[in-house]
PDB file of N, CA and C in Angstrom:
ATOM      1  N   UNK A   1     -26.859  10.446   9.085  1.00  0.00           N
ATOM      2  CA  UNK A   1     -26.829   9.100   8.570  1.00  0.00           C
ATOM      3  C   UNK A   1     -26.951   8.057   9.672  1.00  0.00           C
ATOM      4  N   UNK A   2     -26.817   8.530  11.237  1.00  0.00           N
ATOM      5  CA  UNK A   2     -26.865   7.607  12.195  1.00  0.00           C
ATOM      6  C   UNK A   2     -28.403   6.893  12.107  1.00  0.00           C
ATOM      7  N   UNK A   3     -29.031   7.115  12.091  1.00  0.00           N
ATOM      8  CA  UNK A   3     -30.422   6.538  11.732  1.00  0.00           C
ATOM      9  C   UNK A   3     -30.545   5.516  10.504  1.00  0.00           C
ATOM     10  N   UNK A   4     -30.039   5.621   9.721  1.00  0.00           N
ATOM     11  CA  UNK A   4     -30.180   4.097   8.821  1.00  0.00           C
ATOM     12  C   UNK A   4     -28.969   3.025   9.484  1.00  0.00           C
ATOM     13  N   UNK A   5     -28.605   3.114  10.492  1.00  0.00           N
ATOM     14  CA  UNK A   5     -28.075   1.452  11.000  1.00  0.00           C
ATOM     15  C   UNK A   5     -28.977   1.053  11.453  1.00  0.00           C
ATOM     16  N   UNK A   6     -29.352  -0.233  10.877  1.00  0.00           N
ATOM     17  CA  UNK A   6     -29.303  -1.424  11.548  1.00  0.00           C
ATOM     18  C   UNK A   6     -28.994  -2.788  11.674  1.00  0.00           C
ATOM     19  N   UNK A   7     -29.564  -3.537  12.556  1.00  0.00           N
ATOM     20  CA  UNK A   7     -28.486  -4.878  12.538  1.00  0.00           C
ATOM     21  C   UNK A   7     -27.439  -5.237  11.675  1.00  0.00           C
ATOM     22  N   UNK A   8     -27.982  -5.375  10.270  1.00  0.00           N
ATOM     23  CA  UNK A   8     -26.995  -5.734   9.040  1.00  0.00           C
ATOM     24  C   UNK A   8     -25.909  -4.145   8.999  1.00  0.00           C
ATOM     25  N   UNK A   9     -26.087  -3.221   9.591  1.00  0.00           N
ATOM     26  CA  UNK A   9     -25.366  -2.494   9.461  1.00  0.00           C
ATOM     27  C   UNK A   9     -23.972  -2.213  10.026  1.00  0.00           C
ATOM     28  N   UNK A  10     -24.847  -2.700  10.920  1.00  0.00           N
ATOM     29  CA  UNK A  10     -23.472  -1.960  12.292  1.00  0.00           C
ATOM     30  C   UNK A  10     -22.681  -3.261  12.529  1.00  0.00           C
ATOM     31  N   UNK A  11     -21.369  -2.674  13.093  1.00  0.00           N
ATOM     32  CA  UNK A  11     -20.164  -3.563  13.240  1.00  0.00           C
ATOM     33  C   UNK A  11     -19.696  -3.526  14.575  1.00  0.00           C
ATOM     34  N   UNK A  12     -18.972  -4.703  14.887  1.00  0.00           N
ATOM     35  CA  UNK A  12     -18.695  -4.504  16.260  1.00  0.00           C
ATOM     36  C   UNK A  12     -17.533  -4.394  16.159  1.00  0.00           C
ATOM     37  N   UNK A  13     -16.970  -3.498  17.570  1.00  0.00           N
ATOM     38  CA  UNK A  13     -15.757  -2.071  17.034  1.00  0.00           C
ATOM     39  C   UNK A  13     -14.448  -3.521  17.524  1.00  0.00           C
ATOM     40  N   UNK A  14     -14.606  -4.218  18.060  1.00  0.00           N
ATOM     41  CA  UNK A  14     -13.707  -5.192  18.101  1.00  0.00           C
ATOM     42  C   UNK A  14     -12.781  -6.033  16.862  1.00  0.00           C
ATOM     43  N   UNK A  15     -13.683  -6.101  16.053  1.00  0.00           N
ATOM     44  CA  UNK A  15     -13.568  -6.775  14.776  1.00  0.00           C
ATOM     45  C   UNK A  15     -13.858  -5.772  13.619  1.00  0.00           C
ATOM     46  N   UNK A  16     -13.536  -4.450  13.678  1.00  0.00           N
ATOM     47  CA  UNK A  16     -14.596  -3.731  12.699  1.00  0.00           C
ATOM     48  C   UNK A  16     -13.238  -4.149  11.391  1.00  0.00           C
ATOM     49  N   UNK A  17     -14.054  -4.568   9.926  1.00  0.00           N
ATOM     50  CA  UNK A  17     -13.615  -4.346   9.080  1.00  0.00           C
ATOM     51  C   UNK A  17     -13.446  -3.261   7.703  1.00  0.00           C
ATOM     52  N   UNK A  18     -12.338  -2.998   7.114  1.00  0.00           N
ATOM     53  CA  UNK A  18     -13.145  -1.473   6.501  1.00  0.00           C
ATOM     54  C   UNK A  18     -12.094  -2.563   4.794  1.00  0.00           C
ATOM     55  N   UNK A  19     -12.983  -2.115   4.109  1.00  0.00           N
ATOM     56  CA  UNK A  19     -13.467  -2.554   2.792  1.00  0.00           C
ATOM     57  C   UNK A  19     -12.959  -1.401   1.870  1.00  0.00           C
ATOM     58  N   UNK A  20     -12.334  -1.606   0.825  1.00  0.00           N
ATOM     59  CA  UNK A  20     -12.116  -0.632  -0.242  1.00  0.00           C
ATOM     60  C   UNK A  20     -13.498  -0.719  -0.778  1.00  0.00           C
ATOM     61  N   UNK A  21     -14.332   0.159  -0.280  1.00  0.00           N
ATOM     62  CA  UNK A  21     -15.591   0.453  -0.798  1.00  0.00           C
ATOM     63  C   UNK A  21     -15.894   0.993  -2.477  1.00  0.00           C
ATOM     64  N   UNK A  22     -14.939   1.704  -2.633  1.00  0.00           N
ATOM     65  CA  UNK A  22     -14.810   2.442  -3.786  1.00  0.00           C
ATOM     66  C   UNK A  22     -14.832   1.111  -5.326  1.00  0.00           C
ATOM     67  N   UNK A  23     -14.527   0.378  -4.990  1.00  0.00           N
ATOM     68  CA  UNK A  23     -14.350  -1.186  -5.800  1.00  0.00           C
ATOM     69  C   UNK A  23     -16.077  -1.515  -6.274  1.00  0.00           C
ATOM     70  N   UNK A  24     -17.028  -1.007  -5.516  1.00  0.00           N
ATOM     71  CA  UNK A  24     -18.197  -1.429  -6.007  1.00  0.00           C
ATOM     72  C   UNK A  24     -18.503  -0.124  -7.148  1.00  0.00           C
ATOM     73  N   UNK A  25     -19.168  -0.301  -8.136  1.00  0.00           N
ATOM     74  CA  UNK A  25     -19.776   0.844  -8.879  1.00  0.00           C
ATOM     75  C   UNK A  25     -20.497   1.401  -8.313  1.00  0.00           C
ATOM     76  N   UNK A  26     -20.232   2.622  -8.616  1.00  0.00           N
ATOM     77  CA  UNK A  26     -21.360   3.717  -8.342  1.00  0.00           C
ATOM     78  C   UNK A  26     -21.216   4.059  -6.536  1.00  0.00           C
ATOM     79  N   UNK A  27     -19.934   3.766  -6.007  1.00  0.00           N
ATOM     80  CA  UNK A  27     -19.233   4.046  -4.650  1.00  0.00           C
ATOM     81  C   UNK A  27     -17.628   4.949  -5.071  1.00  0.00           C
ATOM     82  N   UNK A  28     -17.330   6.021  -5.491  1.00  0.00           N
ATOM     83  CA  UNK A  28     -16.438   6.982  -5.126  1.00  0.00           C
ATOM     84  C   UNK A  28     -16.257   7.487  -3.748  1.00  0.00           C
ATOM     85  N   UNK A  29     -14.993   8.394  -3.887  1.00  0.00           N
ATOM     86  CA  UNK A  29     -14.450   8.810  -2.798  1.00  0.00           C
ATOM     87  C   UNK A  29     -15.776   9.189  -1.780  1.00  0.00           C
ATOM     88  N   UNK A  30     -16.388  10.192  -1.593  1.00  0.00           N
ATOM     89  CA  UNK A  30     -17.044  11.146  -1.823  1.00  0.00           C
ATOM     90  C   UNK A  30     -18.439  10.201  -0.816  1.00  0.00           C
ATOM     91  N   UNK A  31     -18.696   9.299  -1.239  1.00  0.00           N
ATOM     92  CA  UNK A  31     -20.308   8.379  -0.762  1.00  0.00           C
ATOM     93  C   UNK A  31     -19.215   7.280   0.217  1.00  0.00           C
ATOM     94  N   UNK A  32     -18.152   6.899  -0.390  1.00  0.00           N
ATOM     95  CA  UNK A  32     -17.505   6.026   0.438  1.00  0.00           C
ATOM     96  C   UNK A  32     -17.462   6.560   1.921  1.00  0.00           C
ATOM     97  N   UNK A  33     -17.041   7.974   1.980  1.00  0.00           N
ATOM     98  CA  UNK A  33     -17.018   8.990   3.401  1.00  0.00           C
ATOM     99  C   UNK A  33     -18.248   8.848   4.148  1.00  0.00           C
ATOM    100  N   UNK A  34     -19.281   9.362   3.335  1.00  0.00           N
ATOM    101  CA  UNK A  34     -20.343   9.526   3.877  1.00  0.00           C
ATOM    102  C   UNK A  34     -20.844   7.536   4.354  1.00  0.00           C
ATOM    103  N   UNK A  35     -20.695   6.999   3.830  1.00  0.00           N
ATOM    104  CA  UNK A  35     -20.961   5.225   4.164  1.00  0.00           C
ATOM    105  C   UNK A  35     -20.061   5.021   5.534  1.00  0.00           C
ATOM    106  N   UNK A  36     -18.971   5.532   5.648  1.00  0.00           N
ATOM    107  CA  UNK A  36     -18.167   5.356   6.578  1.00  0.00           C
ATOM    108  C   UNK A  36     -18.094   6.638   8.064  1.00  0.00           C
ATOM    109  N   UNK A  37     -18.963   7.218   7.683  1.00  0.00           N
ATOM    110  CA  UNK A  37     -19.865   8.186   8.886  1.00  0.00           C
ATOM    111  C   UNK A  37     -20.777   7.774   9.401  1.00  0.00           C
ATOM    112  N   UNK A  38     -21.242   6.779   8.647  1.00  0.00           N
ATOM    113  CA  UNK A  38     -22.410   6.107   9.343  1.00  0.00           C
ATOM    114  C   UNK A  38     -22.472   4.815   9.763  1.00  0.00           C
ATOM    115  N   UNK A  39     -20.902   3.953   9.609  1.00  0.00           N
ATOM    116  CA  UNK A  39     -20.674   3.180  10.150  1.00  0.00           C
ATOM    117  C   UNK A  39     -20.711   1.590   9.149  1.00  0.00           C
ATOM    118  N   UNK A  40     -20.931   2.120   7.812  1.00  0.00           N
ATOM    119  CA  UNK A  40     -20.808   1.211   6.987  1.00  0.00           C
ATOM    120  C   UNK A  40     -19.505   1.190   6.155  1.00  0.00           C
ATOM    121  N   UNK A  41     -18.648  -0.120   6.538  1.00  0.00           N
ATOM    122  CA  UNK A  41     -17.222   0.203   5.909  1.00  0.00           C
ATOM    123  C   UNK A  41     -16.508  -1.440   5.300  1.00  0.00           C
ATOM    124  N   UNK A  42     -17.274  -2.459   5.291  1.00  0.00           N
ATOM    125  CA  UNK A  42     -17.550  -3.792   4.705  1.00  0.00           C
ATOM    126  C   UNK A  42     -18.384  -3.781   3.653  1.00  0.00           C
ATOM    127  N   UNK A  43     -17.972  -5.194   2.677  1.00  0.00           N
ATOM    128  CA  UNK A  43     -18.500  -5.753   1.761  1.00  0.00           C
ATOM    129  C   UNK A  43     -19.307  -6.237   2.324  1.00  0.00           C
ATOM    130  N   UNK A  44     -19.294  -6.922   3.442  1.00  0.00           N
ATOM    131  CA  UNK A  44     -20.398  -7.773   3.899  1.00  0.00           C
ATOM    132  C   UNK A  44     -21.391  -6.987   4.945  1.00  0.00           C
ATOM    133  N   UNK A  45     -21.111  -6.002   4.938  1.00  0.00           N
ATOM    134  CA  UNK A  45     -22.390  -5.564   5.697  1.00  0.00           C
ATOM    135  C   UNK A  45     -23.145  -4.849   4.508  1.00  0.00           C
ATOM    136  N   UNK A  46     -22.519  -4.730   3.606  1.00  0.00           N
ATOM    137  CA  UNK A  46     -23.716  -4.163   2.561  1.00  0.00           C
ATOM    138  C   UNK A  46     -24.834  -5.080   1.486  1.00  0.00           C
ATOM    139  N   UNK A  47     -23.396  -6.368   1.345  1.00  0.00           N
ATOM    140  CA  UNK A  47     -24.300  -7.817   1.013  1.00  0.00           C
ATOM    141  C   UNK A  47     -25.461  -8.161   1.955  1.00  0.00           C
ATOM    142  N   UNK A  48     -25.309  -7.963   3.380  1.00  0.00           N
ATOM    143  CA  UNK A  48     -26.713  -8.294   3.845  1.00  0.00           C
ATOM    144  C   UNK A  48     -27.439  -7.178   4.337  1.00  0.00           C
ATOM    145  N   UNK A  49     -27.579  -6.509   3.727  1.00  0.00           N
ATOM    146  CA  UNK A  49     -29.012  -5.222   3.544  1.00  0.00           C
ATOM    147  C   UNK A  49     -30.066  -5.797   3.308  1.00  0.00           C
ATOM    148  N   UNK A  50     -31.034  -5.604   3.844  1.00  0.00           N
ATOM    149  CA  UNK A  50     -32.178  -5.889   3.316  1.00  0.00           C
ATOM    150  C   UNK A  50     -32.973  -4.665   2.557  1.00  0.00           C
ATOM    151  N   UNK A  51     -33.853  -5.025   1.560  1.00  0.00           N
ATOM    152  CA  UNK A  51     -34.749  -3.827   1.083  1.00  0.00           C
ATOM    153  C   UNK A  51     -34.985  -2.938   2.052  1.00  0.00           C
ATOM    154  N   UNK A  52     -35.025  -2.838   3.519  1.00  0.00           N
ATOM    155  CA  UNK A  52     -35.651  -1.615   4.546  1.00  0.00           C
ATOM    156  C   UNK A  52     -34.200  -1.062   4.420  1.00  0.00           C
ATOM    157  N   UNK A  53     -33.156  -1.658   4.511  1.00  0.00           N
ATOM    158  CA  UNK A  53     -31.718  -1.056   4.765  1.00  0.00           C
ATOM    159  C   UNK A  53     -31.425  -0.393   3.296  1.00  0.00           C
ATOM    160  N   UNK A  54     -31.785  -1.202   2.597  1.00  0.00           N
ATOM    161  CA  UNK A  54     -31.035  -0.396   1.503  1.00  0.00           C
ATOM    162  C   UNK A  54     -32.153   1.241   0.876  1.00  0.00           C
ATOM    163  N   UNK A  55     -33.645   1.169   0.855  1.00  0.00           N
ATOM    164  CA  UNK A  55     -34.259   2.238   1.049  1.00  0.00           C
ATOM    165  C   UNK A  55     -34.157   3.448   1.922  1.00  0.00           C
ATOM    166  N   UNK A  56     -33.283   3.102   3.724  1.00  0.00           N
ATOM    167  CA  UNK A  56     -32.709   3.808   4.420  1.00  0.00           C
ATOM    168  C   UNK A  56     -31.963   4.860   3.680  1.00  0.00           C
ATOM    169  N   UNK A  57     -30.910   4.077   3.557  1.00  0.00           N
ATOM    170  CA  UNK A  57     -29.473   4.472   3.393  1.00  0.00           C
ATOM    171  C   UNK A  57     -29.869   5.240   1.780  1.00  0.00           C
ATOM    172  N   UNK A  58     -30.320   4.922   0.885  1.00  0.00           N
ATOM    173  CA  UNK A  58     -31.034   5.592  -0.151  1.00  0.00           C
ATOM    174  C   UNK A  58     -31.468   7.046   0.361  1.00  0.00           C
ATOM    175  N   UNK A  59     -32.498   6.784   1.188  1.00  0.00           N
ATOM    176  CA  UNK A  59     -33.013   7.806   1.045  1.00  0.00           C
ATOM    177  C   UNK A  59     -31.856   9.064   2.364  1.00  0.00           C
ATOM    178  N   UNK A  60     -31.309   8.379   3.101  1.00  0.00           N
ATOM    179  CA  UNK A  60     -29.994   9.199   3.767  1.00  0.00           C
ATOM    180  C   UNK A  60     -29.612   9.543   3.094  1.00  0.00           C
ATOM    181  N   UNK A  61     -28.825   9.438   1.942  1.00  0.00           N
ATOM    182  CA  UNK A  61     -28.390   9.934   0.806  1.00  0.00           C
ATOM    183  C   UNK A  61     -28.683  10.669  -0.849  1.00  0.00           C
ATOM    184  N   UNK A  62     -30.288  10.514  -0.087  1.00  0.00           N
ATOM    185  CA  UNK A  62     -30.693  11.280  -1.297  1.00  0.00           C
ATOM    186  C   UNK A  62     -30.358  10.563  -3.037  1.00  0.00           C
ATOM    187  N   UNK A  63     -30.462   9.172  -2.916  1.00  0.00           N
ATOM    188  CA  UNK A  63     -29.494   8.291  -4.064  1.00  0.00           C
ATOM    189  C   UNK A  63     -30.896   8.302  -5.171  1.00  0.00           C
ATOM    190  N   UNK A  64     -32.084   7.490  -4.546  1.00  0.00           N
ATOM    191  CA  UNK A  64     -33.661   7.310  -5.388  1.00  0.00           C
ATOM    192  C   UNK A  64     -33.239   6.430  -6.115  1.00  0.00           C
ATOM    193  N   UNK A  65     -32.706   4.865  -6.056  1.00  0.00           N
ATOM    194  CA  UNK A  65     -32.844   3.897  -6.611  1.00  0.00           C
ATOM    195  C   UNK A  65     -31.211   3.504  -7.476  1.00  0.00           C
ATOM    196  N   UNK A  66     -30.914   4.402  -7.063  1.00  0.00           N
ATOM    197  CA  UNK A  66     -29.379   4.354  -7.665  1.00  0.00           C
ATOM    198  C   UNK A  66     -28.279   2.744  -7.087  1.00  0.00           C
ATOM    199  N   UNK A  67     -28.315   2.665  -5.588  1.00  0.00           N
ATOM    200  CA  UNK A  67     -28.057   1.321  -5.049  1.00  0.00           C
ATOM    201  C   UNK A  67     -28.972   0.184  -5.678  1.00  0.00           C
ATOM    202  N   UNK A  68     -30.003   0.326  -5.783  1.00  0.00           N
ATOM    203  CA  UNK A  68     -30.607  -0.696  -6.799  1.00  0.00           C
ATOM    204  C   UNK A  68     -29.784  -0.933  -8.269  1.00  0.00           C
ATOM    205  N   UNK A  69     -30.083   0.026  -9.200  1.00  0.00           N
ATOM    206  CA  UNK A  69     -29.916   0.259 -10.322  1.00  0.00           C
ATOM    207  C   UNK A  69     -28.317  -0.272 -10.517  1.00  0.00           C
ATOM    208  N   UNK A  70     -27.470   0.031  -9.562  1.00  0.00           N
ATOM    209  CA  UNK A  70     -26.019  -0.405  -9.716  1.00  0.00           C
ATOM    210  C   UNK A  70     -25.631  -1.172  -8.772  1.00  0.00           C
ATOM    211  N   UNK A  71     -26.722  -2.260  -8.435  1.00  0.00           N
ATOM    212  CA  UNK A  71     -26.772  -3.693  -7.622  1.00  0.00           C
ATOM    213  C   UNK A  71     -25.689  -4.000  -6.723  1.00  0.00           C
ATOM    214  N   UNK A  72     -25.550  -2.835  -5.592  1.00  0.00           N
ATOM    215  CA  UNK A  72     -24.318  -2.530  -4.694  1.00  0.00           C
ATOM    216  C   UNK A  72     -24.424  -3.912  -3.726  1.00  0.00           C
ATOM    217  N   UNK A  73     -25.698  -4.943  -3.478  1.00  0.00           N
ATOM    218  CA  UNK A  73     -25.941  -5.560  -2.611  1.00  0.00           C
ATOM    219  C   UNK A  73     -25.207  -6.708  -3.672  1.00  0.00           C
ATOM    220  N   UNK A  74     -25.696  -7.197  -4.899  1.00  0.00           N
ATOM    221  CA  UNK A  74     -25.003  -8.039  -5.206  1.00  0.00           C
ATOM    222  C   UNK A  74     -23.605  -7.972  -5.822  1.00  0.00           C
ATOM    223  N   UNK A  75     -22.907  -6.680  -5.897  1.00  0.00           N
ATOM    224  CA  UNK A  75     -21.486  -6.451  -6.373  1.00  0.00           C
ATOM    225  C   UNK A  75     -20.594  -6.793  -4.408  1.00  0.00           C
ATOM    226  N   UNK A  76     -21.571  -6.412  -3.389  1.00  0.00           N
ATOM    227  CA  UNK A  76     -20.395  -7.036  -2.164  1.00  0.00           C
ATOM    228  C   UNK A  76     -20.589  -7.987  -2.241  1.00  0.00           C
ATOM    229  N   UNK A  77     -21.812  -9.300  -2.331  1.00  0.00           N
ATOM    230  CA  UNK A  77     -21.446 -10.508  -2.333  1.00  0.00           C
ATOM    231  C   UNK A  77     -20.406 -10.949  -2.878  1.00  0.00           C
ATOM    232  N   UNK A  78     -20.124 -10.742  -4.269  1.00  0.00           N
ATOM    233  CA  UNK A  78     -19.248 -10.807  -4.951  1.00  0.00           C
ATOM    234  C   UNK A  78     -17.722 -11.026  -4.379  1.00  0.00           C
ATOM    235  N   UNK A  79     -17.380  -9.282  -3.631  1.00  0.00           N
ATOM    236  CA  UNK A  79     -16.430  -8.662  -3.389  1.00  0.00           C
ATOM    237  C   UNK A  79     -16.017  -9.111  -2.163  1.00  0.00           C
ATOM    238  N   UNK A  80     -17.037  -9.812  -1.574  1.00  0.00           N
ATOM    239  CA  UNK A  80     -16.856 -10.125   0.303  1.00  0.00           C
ATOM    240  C   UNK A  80     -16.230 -11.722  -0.120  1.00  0.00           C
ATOM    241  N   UNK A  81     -16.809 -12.043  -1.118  1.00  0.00           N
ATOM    242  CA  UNK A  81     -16.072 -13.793  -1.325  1.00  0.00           C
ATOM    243  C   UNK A  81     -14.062 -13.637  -1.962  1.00  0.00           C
ATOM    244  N   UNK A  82     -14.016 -12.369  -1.996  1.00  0.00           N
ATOM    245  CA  UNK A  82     -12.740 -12.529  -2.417  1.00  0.00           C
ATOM    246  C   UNK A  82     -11.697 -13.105  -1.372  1.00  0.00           C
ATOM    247  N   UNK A  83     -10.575 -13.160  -1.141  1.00  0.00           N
ATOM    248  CA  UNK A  83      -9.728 -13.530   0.090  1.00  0.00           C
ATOM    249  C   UNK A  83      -9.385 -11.828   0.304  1.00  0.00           C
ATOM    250  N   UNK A  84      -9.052 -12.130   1.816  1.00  0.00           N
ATOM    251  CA  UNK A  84      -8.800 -10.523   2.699  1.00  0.00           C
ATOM    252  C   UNK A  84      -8.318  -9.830   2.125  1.00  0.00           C
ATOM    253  N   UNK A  85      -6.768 -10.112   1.630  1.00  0.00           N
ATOM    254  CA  UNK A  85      -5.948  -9.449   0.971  1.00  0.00           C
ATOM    255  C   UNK A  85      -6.422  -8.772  -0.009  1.00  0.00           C
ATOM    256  N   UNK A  86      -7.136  -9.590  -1.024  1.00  0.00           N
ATOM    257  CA  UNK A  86      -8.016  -8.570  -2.238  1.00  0.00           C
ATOM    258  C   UNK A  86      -9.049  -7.551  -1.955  1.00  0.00           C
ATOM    259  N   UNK A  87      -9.511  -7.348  -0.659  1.00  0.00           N
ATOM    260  CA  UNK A  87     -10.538  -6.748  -0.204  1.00  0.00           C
ATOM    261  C   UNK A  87      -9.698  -5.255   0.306  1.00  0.00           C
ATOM    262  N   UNK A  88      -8.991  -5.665   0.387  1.00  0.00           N
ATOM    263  CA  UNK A  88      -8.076  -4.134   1.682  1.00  0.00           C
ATOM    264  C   UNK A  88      -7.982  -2.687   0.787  1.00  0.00           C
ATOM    265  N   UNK A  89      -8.293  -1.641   1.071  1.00  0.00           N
ATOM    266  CA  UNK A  89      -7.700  -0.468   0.185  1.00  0.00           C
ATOM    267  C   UNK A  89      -6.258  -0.462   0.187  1.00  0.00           C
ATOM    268  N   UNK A  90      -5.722  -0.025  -1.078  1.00  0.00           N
ATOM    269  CA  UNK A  90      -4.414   0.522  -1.378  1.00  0.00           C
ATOM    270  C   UNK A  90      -3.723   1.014  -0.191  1.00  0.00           C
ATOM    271  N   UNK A  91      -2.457   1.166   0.058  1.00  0.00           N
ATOM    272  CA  UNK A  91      -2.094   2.219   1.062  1.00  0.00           C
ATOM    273  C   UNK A  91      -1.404   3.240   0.101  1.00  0.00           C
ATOM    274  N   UNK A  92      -1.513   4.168   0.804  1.00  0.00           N
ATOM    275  CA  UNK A  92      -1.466   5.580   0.611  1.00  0.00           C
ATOM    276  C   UNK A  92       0.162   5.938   0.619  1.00  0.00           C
TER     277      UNK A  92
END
């Protein structure tokens, strides 16, 4: 999966934020892992994908239109405008 970062992808490890990913549809446990192996772990780095990023990461995953179909780019806009607190995963 190291090969589909780019710019909009990657985070800088200073500030890295990690996102209850699982909150968007069609993101379970399971793809959340694999998103977070490759360094995608924000709402807002998935809001700014572009079509080359999001065909990447598609086809890294073997998805075929599925991030389209369940509009993962416009469910983080969404999710990235919330305040921090609403964004954080559960603790365990």
């Amino acid at each position: 999966l190291r090969s589909v970062r780019s710019e909009a992808l990657r985070l800088s490890e200073a500030g890295k934020t990690i996102d209850d990913l699982k909150r968007i549809r069609g993101i379970g446990v399971l793809i959340e892992k694999k998103l977070a192996a490759a360094g995608i772990t924000s709402y807002e780095q998935i809001a700014n994908w572009t079509a080359g990023d999001v065909e990447r990461v598609s086809t890294a995953l073997d998805f075929k239109g599925r991030i389209e179909r369940d509009d993962w780019v416009g469910q983080s806009r969404q999710l990235a405008a919330l305040p921090t607190s609403a964004r954080r995963p559960a603790a365990d």
